[in-house]
N, C-alpha and C. Protein backbone atom coordinates (compact mmCIF):
# COMPACT_ATOMS: atom_id res chain seq x y z
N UNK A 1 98.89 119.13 120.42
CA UNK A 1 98.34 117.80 120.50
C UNK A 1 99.31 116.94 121.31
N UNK A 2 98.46 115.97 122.43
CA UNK A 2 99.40 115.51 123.30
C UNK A 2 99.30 113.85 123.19
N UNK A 3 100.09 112.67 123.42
CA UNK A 3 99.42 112.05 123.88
C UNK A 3 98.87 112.06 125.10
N UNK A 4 97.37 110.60 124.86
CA UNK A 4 96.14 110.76 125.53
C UNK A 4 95.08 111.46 125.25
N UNK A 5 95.23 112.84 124.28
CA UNK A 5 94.48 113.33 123.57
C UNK A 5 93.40 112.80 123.05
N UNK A 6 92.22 112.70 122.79
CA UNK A 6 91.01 112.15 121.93
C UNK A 6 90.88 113.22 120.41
N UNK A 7 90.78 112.71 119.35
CA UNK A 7 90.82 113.78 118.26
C UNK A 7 90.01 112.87 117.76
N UNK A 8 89.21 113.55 116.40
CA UNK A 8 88.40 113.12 115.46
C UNK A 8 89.69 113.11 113.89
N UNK A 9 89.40 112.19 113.35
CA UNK A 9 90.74 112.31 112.24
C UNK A 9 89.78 111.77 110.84
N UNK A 10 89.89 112.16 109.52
CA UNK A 10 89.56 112.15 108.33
C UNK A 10 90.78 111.78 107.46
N UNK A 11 90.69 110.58 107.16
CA UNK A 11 91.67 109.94 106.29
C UNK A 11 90.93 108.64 104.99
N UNK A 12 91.71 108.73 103.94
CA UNK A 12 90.96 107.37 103.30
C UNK A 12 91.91 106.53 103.42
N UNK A 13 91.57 105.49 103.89
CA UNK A 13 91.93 104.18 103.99
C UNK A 13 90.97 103.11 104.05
N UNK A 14 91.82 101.89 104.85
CA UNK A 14 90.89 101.04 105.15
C UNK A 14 89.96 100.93 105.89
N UNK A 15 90.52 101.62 107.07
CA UNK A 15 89.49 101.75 108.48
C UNK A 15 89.21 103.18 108.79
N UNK A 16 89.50 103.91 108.41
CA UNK A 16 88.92 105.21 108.05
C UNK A 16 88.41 106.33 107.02
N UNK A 17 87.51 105.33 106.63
CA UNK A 17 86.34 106.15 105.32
C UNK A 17 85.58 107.21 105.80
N UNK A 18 85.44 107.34 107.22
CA UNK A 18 84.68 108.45 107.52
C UNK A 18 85.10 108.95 108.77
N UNK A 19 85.04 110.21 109.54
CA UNK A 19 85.79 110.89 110.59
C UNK A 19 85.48 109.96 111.17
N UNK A 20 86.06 110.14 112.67
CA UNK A 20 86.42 108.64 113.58
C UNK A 20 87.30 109.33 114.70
N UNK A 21 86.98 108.98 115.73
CA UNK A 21 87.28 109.32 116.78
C UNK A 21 89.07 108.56 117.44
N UNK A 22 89.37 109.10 117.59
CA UNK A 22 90.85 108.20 117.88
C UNK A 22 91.75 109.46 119.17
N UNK A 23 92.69 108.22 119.80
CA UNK A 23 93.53 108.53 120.76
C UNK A 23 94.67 108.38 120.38
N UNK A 24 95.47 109.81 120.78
CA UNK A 24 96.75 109.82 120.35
C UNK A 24 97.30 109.06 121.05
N UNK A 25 98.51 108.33 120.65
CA UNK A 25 99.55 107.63 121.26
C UNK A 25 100.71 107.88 121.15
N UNK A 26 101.18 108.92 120.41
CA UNK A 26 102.71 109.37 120.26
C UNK A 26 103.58 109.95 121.01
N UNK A 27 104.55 109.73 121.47
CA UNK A 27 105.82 110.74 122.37
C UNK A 27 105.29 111.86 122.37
N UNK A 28 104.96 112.60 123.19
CA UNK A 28 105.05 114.36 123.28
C UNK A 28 106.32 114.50 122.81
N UNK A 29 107.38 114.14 123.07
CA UNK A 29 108.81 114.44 122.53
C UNK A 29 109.01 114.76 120.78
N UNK A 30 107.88 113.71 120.06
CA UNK A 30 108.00 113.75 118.58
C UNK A 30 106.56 115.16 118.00
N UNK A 31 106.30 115.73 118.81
CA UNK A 31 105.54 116.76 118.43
C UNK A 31 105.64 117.81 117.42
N UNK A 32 106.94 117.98 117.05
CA UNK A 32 107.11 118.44 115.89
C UNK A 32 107.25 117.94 114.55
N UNK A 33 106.74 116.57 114.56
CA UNK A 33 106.52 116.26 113.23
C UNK A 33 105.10 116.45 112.42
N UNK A 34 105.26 116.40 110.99
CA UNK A 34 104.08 116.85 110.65
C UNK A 34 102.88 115.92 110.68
N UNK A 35 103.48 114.94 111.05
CA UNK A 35 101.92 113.50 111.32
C UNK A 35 102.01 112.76 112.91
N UNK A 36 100.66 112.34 113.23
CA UNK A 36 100.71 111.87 114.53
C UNK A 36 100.10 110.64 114.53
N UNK A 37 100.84 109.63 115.26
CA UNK A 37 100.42 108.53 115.19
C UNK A 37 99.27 108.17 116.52
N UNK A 38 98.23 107.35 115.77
CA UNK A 38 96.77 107.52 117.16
C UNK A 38 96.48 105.63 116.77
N UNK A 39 95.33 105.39 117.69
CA UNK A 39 94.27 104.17 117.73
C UNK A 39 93.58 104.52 117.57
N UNK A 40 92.55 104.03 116.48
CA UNK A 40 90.71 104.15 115.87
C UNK A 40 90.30 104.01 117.17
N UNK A 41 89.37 104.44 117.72
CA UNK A 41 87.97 104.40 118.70
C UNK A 41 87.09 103.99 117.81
N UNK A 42 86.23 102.76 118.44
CA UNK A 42 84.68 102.13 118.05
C UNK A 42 83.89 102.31 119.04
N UNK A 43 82.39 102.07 118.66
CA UNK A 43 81.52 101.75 119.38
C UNK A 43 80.74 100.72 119.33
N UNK A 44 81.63 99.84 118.99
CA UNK A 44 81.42 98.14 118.71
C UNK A 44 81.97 97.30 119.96
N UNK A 45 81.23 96.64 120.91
CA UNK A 45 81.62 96.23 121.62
C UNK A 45 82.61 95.07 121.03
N UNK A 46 83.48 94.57 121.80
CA UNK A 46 84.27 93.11 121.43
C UNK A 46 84.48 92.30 122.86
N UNK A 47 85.11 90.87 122.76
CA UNK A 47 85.29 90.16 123.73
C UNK A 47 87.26 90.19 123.93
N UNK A 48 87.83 90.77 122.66
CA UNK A 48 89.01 91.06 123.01
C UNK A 48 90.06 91.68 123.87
N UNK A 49 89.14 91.78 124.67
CA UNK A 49 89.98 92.83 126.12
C UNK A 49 91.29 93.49 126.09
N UNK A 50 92.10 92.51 125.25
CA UNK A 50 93.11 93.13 125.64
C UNK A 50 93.62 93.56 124.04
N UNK A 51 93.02 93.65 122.96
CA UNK A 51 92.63 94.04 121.69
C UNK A 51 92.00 95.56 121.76
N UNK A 52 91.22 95.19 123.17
CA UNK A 52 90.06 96.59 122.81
C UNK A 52 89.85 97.37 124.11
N UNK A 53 90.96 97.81 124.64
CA UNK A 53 90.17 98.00 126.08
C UNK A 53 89.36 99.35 126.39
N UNK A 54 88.61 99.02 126.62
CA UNK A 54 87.12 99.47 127.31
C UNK A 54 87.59 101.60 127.73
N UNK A 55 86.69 101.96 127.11
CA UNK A 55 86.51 103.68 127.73
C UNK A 55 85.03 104.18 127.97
N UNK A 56 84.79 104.49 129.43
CA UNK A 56 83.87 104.92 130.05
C UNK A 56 83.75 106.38 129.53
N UNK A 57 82.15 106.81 128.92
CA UNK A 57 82.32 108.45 128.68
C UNK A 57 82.15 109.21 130.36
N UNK A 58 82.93 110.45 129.90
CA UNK A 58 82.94 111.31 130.94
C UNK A 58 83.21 112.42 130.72
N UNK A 59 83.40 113.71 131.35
CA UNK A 59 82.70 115.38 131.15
C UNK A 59 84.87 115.15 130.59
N UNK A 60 85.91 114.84 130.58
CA UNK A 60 87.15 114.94 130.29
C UNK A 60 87.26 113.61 129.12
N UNK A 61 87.30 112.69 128.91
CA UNK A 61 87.25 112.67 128.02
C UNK A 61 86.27 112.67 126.33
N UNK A 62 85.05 113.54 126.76
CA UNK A 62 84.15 113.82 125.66
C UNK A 62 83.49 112.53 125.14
N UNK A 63 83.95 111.68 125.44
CA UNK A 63 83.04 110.75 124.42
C UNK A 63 81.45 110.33 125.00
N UNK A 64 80.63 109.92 124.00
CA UNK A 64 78.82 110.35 124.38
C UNK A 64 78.44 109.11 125.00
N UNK A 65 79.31 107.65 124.54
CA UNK A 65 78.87 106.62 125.06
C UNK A 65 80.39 105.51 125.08
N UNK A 66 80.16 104.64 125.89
CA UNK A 66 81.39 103.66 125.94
C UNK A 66 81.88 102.88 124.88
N UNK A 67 83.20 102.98 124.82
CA UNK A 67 83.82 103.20 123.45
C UNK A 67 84.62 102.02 123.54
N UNK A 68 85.82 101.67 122.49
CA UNK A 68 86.65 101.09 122.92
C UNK A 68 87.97 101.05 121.91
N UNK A 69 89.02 101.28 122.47
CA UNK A 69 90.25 101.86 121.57
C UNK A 69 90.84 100.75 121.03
N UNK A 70 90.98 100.74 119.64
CA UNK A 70 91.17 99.71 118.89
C UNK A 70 92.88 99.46 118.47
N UNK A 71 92.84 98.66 119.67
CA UNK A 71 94.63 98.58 119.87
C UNK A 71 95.60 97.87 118.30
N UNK A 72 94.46 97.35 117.71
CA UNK A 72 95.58 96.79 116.20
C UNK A 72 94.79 97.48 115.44
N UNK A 73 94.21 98.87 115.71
CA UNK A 73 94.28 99.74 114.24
C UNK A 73 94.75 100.80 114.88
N UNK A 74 96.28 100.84 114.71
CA UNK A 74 97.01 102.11 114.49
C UNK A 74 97.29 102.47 113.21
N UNK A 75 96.81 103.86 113.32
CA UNK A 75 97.68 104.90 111.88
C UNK A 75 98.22 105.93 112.35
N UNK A 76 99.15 106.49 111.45
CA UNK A 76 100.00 107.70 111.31
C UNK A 76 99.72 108.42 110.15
N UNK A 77 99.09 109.69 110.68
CA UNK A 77 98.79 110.47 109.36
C UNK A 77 98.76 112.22 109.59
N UNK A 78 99.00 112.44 108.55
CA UNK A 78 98.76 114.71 108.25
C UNK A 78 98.65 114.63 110.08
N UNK A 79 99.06 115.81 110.30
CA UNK A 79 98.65 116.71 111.33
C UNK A 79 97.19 117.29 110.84
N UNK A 80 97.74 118.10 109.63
CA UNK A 80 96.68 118.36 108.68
C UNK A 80 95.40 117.99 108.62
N UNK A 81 94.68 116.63 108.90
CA UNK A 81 93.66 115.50 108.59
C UNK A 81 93.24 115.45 110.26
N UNK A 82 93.48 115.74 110.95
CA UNK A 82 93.43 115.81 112.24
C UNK A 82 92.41 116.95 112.84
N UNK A 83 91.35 116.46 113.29
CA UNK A 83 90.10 117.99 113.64
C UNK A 83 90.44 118.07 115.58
N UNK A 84 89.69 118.70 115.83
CA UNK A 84 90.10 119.34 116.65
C UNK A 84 89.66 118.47 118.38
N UNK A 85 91.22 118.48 119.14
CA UNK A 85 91.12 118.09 120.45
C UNK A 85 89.64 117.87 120.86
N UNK A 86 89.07 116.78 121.54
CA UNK A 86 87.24 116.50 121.85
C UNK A 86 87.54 116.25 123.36
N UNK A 87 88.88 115.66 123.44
CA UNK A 87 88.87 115.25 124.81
C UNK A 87 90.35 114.73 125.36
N UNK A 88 90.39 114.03 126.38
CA UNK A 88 92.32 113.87 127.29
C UNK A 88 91.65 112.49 127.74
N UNK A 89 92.35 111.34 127.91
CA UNK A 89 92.17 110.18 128.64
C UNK A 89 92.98 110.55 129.92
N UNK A 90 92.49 109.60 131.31
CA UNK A 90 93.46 110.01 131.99
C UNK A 90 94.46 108.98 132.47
N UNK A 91 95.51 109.24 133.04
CA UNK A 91 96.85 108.07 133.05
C UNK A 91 96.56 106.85 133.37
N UNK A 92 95.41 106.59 133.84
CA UNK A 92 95.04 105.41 133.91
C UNK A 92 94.61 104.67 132.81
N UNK A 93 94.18 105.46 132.27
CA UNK A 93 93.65 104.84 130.64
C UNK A 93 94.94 104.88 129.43
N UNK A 94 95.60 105.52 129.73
CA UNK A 94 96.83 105.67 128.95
C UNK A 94 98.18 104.43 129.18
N UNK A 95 97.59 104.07 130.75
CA UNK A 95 98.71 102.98 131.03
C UNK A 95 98.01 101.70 130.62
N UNK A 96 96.88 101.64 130.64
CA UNK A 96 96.06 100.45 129.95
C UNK A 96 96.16 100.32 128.45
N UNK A 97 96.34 101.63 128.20
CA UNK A 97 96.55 101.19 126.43
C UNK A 97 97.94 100.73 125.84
N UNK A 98 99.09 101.46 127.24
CA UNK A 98 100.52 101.61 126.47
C UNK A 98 100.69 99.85 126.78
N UNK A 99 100.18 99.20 127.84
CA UNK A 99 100.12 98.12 128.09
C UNK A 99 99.84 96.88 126.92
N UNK A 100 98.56 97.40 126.79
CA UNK A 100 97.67 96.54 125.30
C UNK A 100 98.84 96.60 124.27
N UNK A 101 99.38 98.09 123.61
CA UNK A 101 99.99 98.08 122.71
C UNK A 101 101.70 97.54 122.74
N UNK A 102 101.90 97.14 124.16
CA UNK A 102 103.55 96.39 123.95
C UNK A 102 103.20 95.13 124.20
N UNK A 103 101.92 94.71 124.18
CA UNK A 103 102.18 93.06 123.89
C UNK A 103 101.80 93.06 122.50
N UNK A 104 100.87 93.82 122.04
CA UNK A 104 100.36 93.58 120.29
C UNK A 104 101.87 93.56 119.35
N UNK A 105 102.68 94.88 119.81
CA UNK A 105 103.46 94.80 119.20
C UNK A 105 104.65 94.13 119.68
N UNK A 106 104.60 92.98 120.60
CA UNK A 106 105.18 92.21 120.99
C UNK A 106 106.95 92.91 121.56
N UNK A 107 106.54 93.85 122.17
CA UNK A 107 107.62 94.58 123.26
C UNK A 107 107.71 94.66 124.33
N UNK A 108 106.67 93.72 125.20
CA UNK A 108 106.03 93.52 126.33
C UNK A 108 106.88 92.68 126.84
């Protein structure tokens, strides 16, 4: 599992009561730990742009319709709880998210 990865993940919480589509975001470097930290994917549009930015489906990254990666719901959880690779974003979409996520978390 890499980041950019697309995975489906099963966890109970708050924002994940039911499988759910999410993008990894973690160091390839931290790959040997036993949990990986990702962003929920919706299919709820929003006006938050830079909260939610926008993913076009396509034959690489698997998804059926336009999505949008939900930059303030990150979790870290099981490797374990984690189903199987669906799809890869590509660096363009990965620099749009690492973007979103250092101003949320105010490292920007």
């Amino acid at each position: 599992m890499k980041r950019g990865d697309l995975v489906t993940i099963a966890q109970n919480g708050d924002y994940e009561r039911k499988p759910r589509p999410a993008v990894v975001i973690q160091s390839d470097l931290f790959d040997a730990m036993d949990s990986v930290t990702v962003c929920l994917i919706t299919g709820e549009e929003t006006e938050a742009a830079i909260l939610r930015p926008a993913l076009e489906p396509d034959e690489t990254n698997g998804l059926r319709a336009r999505s949008w990666v939900q930059i303030d719901k990150i979790a870290t959880i099981r490797r374990a709880r984690v189903g199987k690779i669906f799809g890869r974003l590509p660096d363009a979409d990965m620099k749009r998210i690492s973007a979103s996520l250092a101003v949320f978390l105010g490292i920007a």
